[in-house]
C-alpha atoms as a PDB file:
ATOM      1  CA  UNK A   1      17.460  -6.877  10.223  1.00  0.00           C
ATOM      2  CA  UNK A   2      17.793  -9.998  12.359  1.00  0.00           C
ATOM      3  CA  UNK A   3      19.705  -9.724  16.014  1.00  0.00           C
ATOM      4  CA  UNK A   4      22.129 -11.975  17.057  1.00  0.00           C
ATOM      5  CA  UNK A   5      20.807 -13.761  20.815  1.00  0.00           C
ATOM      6  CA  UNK A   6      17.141 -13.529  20.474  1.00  0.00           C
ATOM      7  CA  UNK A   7      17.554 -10.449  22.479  1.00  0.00           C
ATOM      8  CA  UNK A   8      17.943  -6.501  22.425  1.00  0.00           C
ATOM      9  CA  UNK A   9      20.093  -5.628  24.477  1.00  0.00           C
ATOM     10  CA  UNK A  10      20.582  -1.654  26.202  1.00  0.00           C
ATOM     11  CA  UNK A  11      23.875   0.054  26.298  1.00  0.00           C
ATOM     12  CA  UNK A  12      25.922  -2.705  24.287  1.00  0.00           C
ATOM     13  CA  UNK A  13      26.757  -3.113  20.871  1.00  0.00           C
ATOM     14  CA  UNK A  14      23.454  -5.329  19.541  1.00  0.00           C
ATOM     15  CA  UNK A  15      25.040  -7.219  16.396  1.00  0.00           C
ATOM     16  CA  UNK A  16      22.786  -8.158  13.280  1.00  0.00           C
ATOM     17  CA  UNK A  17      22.873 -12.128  11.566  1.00  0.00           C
ATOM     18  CA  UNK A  18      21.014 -10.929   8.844  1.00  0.00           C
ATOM     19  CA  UNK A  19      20.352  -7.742   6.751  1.00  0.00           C
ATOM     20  CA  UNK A  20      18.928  -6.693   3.764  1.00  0.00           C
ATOM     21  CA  UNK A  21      18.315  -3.582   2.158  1.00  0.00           C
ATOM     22  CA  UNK A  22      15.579  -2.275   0.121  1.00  0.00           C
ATOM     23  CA  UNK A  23      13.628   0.418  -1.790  1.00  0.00           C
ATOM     24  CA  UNK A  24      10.585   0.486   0.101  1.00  0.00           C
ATOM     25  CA  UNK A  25       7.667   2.553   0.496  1.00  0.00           C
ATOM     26  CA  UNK A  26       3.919   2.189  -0.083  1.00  0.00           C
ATOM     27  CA  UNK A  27       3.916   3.831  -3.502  1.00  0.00           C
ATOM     28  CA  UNK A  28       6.950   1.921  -4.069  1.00  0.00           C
ATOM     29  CA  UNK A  29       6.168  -1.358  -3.174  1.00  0.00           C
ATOM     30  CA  UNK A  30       3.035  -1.079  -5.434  1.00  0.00           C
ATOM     31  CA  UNK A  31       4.962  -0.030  -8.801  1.00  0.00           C
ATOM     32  CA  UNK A  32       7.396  -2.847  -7.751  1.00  0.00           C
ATOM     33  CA  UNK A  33       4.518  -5.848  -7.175  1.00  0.00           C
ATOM     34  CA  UNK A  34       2.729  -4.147 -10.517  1.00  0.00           C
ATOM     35  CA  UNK A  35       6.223  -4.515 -12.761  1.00  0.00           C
ATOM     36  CA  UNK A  36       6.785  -8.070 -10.984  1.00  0.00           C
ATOM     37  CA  UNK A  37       3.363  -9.156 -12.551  1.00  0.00           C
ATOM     38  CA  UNK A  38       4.347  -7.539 -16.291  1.00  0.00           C
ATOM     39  CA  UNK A  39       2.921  -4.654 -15.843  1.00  0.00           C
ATOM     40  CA  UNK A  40       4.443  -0.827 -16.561  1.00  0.00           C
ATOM     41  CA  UNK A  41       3.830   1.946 -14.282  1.00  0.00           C
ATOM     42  CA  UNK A  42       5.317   5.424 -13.610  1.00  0.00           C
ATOM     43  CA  UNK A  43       6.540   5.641 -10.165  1.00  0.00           C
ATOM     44  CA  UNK A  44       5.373   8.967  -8.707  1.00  0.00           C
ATOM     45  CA  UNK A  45       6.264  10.939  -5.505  1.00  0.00           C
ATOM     46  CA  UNK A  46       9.501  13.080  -3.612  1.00  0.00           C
ATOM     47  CA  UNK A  47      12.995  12.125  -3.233  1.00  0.00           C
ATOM     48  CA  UNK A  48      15.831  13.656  -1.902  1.00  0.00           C
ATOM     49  CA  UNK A  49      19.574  12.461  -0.512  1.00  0.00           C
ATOM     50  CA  UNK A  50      21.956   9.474  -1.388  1.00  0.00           C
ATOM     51  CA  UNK A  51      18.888   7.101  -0.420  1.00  0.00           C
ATOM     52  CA  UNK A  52      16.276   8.902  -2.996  1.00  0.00           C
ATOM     53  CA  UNK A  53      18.920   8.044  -5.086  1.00  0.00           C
ATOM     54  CA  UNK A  54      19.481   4.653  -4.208  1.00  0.00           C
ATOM     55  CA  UNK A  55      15.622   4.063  -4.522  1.00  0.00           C
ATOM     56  CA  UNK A  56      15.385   5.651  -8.186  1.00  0.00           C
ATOM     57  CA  UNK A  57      18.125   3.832  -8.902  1.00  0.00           C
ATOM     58  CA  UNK A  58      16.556  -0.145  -7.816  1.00  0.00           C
ATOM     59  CA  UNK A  59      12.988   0.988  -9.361  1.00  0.00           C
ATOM     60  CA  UNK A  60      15.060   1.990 -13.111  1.00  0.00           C
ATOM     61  CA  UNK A  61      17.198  -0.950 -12.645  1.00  0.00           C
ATOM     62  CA  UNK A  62      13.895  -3.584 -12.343  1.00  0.00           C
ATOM     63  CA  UNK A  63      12.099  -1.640 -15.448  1.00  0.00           C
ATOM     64  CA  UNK A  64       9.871   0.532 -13.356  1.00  0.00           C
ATOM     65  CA  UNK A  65       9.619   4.438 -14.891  1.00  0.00           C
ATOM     66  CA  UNK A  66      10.413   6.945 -12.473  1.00  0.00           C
ATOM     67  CA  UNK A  67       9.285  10.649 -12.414  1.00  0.00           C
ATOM     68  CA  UNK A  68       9.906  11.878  -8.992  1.00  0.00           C
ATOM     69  CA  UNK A  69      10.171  15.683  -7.850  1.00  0.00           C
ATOM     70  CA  UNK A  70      14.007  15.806  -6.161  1.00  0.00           C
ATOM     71  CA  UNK A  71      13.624  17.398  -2.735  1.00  0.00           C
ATOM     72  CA  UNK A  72      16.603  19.475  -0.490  1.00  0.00           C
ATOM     73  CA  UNK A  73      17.063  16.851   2.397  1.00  0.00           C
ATOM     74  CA  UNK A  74      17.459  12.951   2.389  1.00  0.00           C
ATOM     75  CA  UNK A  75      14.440  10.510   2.286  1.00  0.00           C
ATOM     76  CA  UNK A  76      13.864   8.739   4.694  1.00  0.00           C
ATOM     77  CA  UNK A  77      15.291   5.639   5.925  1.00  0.00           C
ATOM     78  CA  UNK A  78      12.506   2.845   8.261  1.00  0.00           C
ATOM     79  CA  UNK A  79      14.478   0.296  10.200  1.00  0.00           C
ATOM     80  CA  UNK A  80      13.088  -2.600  10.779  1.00  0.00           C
ATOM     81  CA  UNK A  81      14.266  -4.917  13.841  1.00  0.00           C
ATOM     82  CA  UNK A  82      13.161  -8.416  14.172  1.00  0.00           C
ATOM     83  CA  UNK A  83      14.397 -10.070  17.758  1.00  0.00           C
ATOM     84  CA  UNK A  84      13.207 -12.944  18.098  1.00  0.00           C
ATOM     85  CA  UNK A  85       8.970 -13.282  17.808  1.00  0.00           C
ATOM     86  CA  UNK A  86       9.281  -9.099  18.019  1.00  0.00           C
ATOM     87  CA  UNK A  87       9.487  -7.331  15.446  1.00  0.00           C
ATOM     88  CA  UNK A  88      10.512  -3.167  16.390  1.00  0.00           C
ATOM     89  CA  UNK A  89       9.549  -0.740  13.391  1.00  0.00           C
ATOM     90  CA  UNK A  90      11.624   2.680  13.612  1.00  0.00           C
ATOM     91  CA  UNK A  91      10.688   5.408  11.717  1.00  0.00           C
ATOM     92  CA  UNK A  92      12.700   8.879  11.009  1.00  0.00           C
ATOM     93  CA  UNK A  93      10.419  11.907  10.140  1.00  0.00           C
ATOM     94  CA  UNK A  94      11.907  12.545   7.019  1.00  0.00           C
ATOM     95  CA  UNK A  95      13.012  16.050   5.396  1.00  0.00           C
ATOM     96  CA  UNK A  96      10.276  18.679   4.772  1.00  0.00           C
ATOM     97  CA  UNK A  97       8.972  19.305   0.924  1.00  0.00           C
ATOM     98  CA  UNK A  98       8.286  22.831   0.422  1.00  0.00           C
ATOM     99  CA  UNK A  99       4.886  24.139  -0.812  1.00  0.00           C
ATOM    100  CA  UNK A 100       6.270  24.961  -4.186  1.00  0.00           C
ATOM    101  CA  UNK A 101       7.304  20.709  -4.539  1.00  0.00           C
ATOM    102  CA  UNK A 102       3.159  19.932  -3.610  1.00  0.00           C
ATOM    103  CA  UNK A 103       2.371  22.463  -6.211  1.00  0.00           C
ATOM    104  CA  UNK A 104       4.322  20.537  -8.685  1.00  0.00           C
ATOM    105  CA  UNK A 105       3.644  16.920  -8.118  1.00  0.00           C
ATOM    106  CA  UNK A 106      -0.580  18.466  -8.463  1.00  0.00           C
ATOM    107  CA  UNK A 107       0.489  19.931 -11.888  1.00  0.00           C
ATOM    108  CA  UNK A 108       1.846  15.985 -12.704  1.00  0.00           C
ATOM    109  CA  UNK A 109      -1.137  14.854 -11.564  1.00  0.00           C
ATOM    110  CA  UNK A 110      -2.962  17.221 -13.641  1.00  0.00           C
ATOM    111  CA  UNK A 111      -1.391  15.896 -17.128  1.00  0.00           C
ATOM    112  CA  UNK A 112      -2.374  12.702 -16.473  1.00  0.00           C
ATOM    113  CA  UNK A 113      -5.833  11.610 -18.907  1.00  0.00           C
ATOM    114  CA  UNK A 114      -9.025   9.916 -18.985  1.00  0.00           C
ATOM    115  CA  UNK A 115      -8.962   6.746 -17.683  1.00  0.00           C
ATOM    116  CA  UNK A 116      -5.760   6.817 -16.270  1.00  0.00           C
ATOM    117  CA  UNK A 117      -5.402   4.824 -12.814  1.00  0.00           C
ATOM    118  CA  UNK A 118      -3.342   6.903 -10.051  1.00  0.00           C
ATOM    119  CA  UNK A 119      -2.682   4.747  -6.977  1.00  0.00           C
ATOM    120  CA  UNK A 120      -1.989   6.929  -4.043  1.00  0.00           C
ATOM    121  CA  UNK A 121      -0.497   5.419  -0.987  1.00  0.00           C
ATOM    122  CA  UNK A 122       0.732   6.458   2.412  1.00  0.00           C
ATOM    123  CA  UNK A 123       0.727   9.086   5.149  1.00  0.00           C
ATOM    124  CA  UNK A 124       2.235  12.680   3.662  1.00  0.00           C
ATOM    125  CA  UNK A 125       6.224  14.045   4.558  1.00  0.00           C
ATOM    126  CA  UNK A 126       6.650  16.988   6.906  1.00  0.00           C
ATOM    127  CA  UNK A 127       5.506  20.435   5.129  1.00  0.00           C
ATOM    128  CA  UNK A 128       2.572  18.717   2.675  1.00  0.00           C
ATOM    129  CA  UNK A 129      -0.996  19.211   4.364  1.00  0.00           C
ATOM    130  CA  UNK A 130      -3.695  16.178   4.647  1.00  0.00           C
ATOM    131  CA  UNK A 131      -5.153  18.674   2.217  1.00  0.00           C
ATOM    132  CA  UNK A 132      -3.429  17.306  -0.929  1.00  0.00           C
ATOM    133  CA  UNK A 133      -5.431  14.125  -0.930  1.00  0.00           C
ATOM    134  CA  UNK A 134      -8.227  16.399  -1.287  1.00  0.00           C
ATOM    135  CA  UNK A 135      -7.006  18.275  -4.250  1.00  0.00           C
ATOM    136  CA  UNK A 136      -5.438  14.933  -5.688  1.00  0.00           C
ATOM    137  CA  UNK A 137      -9.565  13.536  -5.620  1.00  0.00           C
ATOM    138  CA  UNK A 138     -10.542  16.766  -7.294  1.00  0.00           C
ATOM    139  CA  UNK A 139      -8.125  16.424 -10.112  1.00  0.00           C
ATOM    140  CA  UNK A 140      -9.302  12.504 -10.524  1.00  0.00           C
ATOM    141  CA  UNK A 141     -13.099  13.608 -10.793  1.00  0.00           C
ATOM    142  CA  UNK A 142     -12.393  16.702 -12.745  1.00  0.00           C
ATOM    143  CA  UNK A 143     -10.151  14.384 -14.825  1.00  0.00           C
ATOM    144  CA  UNK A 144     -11.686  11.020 -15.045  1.00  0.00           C
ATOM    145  CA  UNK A 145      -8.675   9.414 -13.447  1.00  0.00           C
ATOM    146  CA  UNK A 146      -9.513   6.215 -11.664  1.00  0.00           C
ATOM    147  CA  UNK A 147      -7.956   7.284  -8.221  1.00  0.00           C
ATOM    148  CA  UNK A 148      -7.231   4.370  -5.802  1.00  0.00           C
ATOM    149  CA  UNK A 149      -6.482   5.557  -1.963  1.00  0.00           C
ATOM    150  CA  UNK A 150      -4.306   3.595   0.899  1.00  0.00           C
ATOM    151  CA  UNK A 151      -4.492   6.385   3.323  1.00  0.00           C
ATOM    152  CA  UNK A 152      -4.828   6.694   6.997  1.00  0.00           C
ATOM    153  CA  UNK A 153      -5.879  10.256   7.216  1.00  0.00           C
ATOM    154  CA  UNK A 154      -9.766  10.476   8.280  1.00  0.00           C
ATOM    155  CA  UNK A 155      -9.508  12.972   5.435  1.00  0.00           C
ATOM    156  CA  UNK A 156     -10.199  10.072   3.210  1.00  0.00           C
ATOM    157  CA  UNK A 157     -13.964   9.982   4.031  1.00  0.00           C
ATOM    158  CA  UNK A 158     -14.168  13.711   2.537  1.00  0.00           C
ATOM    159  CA  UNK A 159     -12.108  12.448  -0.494  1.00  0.00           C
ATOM    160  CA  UNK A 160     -14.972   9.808  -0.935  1.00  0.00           C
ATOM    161  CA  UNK A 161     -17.171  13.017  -2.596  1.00  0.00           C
ATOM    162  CA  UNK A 162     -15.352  12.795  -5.529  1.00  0.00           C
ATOM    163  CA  UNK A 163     -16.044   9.260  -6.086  1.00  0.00           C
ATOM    164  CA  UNK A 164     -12.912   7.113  -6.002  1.00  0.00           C
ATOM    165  CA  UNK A 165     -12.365   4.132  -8.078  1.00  0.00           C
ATOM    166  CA  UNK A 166     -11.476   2.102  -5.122  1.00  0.00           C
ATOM    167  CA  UNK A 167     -10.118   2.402  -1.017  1.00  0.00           C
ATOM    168  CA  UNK A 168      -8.164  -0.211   0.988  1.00  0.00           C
ATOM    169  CA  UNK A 169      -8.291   0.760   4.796  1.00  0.00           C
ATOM    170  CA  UNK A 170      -7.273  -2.181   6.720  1.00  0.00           C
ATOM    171  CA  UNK A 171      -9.404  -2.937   9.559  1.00  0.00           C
ATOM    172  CA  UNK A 172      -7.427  -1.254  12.062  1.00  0.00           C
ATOM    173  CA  UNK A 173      -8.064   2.219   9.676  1.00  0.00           C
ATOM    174  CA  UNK A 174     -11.573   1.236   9.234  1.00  0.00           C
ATOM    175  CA  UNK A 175     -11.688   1.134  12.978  1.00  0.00           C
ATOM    176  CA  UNK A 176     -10.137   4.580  12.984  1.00  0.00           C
ATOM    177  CA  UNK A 177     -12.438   6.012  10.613  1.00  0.00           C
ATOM    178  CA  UNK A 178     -15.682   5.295  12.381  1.00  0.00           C
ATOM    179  CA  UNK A 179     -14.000   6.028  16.277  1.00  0.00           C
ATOM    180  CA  UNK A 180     -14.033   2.264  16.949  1.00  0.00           C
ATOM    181  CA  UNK A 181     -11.610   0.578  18.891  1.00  0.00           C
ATOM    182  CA  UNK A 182     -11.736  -2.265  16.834  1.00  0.00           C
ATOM    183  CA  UNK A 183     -14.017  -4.154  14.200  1.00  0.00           C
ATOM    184  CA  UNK A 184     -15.839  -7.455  13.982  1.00  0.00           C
ATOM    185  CA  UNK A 185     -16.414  -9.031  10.434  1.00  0.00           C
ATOM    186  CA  UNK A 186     -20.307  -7.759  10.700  1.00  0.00           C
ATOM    187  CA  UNK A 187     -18.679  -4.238  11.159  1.00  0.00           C
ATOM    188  CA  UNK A 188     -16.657  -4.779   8.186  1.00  0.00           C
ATOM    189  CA  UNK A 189     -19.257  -5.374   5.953  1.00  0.00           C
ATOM    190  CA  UNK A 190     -21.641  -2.685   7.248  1.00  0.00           C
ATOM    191  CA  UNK A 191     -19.166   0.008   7.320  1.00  0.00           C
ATOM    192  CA  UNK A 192     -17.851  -0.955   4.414  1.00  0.00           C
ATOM    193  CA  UNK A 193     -20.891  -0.478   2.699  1.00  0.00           C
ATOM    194  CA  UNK A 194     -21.250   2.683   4.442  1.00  0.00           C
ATOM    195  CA  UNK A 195     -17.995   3.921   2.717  1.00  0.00           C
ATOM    196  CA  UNK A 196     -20.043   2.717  -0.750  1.00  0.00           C
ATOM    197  CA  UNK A 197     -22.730   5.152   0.436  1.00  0.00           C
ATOM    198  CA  UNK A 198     -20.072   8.348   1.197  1.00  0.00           C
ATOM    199  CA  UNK A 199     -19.225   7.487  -2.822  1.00  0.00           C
ATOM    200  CA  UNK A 200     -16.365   5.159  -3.292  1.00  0.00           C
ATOM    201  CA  UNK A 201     -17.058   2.773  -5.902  1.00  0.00           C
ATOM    202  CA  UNK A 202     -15.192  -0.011  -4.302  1.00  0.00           C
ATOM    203  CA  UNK A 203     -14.014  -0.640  -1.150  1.00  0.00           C
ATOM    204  CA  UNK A 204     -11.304  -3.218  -0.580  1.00  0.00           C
ATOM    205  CA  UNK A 205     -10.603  -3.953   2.847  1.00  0.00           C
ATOM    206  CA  UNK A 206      -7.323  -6.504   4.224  1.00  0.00           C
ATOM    207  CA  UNK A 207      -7.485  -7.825   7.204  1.00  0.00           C
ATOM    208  CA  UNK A 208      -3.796  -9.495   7.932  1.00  0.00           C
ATOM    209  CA  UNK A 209      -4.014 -13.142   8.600  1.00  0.00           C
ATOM    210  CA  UNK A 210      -7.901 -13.139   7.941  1.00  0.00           C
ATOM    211  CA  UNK A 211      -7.736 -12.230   4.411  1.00  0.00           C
ATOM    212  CA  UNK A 212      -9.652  -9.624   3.180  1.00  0.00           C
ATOM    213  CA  UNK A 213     -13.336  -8.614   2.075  1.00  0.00           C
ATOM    214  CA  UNK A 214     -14.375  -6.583  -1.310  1.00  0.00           C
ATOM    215  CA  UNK A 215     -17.176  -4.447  -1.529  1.00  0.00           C
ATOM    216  CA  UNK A 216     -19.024  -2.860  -4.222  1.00  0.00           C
ATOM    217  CA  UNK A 217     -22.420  -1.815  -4.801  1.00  0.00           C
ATOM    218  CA  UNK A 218     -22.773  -5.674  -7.218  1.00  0.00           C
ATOM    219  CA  UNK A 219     -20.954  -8.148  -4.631  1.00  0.00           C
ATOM    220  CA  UNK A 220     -19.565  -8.395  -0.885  1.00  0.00           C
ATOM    221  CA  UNK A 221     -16.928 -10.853  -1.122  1.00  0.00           C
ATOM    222  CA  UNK A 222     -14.366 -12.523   1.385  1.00  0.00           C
ATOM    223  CA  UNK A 223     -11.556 -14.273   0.939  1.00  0.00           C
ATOM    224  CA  UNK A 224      -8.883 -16.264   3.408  1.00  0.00           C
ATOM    225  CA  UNK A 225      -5.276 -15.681   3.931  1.00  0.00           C
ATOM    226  CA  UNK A 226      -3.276 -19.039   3.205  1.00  0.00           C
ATOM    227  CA  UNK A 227      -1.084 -19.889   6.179  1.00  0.00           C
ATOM    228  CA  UNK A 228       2.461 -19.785   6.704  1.00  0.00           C
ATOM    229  CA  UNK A 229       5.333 -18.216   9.097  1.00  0.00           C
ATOM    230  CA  UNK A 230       5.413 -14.141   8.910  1.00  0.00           C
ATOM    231  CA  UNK A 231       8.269 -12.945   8.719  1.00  0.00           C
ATOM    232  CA  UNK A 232       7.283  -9.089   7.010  1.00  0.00           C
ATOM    233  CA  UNK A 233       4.148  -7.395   8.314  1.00  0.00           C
ATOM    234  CA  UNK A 234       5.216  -3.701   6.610  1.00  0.00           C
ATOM    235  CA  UNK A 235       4.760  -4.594   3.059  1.00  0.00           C
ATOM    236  CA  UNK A 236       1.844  -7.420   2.919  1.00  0.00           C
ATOM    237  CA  UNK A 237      -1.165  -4.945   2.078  1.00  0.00           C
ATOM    238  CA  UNK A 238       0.821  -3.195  -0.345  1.00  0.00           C
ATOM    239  CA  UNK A 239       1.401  -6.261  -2.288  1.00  0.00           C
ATOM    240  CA  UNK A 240      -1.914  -6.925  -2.101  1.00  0.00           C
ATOM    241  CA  UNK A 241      -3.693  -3.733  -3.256  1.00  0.00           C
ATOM    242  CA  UNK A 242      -1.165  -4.051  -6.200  1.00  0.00           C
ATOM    243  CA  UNK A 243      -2.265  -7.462  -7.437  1.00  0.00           C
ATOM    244  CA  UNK A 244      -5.750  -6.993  -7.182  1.00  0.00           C
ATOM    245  CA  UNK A 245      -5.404  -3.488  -9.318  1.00  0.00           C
ATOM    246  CA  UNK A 246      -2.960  -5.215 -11.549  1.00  0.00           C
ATOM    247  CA  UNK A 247      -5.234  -8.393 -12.277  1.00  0.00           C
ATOM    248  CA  UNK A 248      -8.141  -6.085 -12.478  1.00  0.00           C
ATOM    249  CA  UNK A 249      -5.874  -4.424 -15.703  1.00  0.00           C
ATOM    250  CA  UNK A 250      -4.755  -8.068 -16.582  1.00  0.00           C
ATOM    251  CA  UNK A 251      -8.702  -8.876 -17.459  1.00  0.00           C
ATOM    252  CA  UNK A 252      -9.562 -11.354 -14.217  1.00  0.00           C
ATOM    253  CA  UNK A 253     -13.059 -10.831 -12.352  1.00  0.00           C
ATOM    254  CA  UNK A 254     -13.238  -9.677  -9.556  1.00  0.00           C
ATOM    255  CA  UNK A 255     -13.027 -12.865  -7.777  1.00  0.00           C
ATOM    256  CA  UNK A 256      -9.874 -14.699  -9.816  1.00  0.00           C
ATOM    257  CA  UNK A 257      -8.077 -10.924  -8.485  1.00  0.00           C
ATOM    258  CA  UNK A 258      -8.918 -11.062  -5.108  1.00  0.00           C
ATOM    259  CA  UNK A 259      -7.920 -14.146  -4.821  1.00  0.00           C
ATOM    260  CA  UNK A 260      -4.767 -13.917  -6.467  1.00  0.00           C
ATOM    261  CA  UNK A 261      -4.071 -10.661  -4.513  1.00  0.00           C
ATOM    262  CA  UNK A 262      -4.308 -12.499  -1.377  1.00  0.00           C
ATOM    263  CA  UNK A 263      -1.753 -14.904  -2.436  1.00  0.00           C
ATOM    264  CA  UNK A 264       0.663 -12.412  -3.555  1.00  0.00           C
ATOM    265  CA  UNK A 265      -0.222 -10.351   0.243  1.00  0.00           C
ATOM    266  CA  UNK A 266       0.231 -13.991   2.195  1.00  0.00           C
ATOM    267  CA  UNK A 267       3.320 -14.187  -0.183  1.00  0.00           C
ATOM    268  CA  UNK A 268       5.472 -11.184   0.810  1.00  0.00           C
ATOM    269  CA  UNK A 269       4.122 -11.866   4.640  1.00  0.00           C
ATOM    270  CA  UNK A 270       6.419 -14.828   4.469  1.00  0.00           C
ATOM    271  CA  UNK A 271       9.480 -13.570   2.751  1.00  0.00           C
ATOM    272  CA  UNK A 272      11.895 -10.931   4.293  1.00  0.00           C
ATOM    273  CA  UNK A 273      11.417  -8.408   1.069  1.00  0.00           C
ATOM    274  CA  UNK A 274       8.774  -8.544  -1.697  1.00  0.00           C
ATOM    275  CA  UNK A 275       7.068 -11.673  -2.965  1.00  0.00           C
ATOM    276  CA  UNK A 276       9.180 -12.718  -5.797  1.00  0.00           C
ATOM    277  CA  UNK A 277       5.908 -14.459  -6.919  1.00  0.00           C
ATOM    278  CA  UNK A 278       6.880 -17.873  -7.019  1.00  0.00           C
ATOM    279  CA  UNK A 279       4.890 -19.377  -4.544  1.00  0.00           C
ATOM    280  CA  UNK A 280       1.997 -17.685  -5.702  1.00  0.00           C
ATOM    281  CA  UNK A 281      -0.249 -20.153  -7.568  1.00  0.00           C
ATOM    282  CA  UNK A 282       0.577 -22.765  -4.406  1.00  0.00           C
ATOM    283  CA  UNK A 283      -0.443 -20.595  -2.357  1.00  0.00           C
ATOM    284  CA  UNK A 284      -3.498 -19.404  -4.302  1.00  0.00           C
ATOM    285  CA  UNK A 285      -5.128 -23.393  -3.609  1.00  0.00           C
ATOM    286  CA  UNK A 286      -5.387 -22.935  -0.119  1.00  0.00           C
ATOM    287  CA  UNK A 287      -7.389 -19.644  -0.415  1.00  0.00           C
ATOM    288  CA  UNK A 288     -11.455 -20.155  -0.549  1.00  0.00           C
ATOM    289  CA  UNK A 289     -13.374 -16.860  -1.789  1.00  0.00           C
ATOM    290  CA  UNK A 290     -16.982 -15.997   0.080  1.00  0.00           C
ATOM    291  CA  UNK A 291     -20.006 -14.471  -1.302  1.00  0.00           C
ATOM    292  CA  UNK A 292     -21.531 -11.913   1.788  1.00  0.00           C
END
């Protein structure tokens, strides 16, 4: 939502210019960039109210399968406020999902096979414990599921026993992780490689406007961001983790998918929704890929 007068004003009626609405979400977001780039995915997680309906409705509409767990309650809605250079980001807590609901989305989980790839992204609604990550890592190992994590918990270093396929903190997480205020590129790679150490197989870590660095126990690698006006900081690293994994299962190397996935990041950055992809191979010149 854009506001009228470059300014926010208090007790008055602050009118909008511009508006759009979306189905948004981490997990969302990902199924969306993965069926953008040709690729089908089951979107996985709780919804409840006119707006879980709304959401299952956009994902069903663009081609993306949907097997959510309907919740009592209505999911939430994030407003987003850009005045100006400042952007405000306000977030409702969201209705609670009873222990029975986490119970059933482990049991999905559990039916899932060998080889599988389960992308998990985002903080958990009121009434689910950190715990389930835990139990979701289990499942992966126990199942051979290649688990991917965007979390912000700290619980995701215990998670790391069970040997995900891949993490994406961003640095600000990685900070977080490690009781750092904040991280230089040199702490990047070494606590990156620390993560490798705690048992993720690969660590993927974005970095906003400085790209992002990949780390596995082969390869350190770093790549740019290309440059452009941001306009959407809330969606950028979800586009990204979704077009590395989804060039990853399109047959690129490692390199040809980080560097597209940095294009398709840089890409949403500058649009008010989710990179419709065409910019994408313009953008992909400007981006330069470093062996660490």
């Amino acid at each position: 939502m854009f506001v009228e007068n470059q300014a926010l004003k208090p007790f008055v009626v602050n009118r909008s210019v511009q508006e759009e609405y979306q189905a948004n979400g981490k997990g969302v977001n990902v199924s969306i960039i993965l069926k953008k780039m040709g690729i089908s995915n089951t979107a996985l997680g709780f919804l409840g109210g006119f707006t879980g309906n709304y959401i299952e409705d956009e994902l069903k509409r663009i081609g993306v399968d949907t097997d959510f767990i309907g919740i009592e309650g209505i999911t939430r809605i994030n407003t987003f406020v850009k005045v100006g250079r400042e952007e405000y980001k306000i977030v409702n807590k969201g209705p609670t999902v009873l222990i029975e609901k986490s119970e059933e989305i482990l049991g999905k989980i559990n039916c899932m096979t060998s080889g599988d790839f389960l992308i998990v992204s985002g903080s958990t609604p009121q009434g689910v414990g950190e715990g389930i990550y835990l139990e979701i890592a289990k499942i992966a190992k126990r199942k051979g599921i290649q688990l991917i994590l965007d979390i912000s918990s700290k619980i995701l270093l215990d998670c790391l026993a069970y040997n995900p396929y891949l993490i994406k903190p961003n640095d600000e997480e990685l900070a977080s992780f490690f009781n750092k205020e904040e991280v230089t590129d040199g702490d990047i790679v070494q606590l990156g490689k620390e993560l490798l150490s705690m048992g993720s197989e690969n660590v993927l870590i974005s970095k906003g406007e400085k790209g992002a660095t990949f780390l596995s126990k082969e390869k350190v690698l770093s790549v740019n961001s290309p440059k452009g006006k941001v306009v959407n900081t809330a969606c950028a690293g979800d586009s990204l983790l979704a077009a590395f994994i989804g060039r990853l299962q399109l047959g690129d190397t490692i390199e040809e998918a980080l560097v597209c996935a940095s294009a398709i990041g840089a890409s949403t950055a500058f649009t008010t929704g989710l990179s419709d992809l065409q910019d994408v191979s313009k953008l992909m010149e400007e981006i330069k890929i470093t062996k660490l």
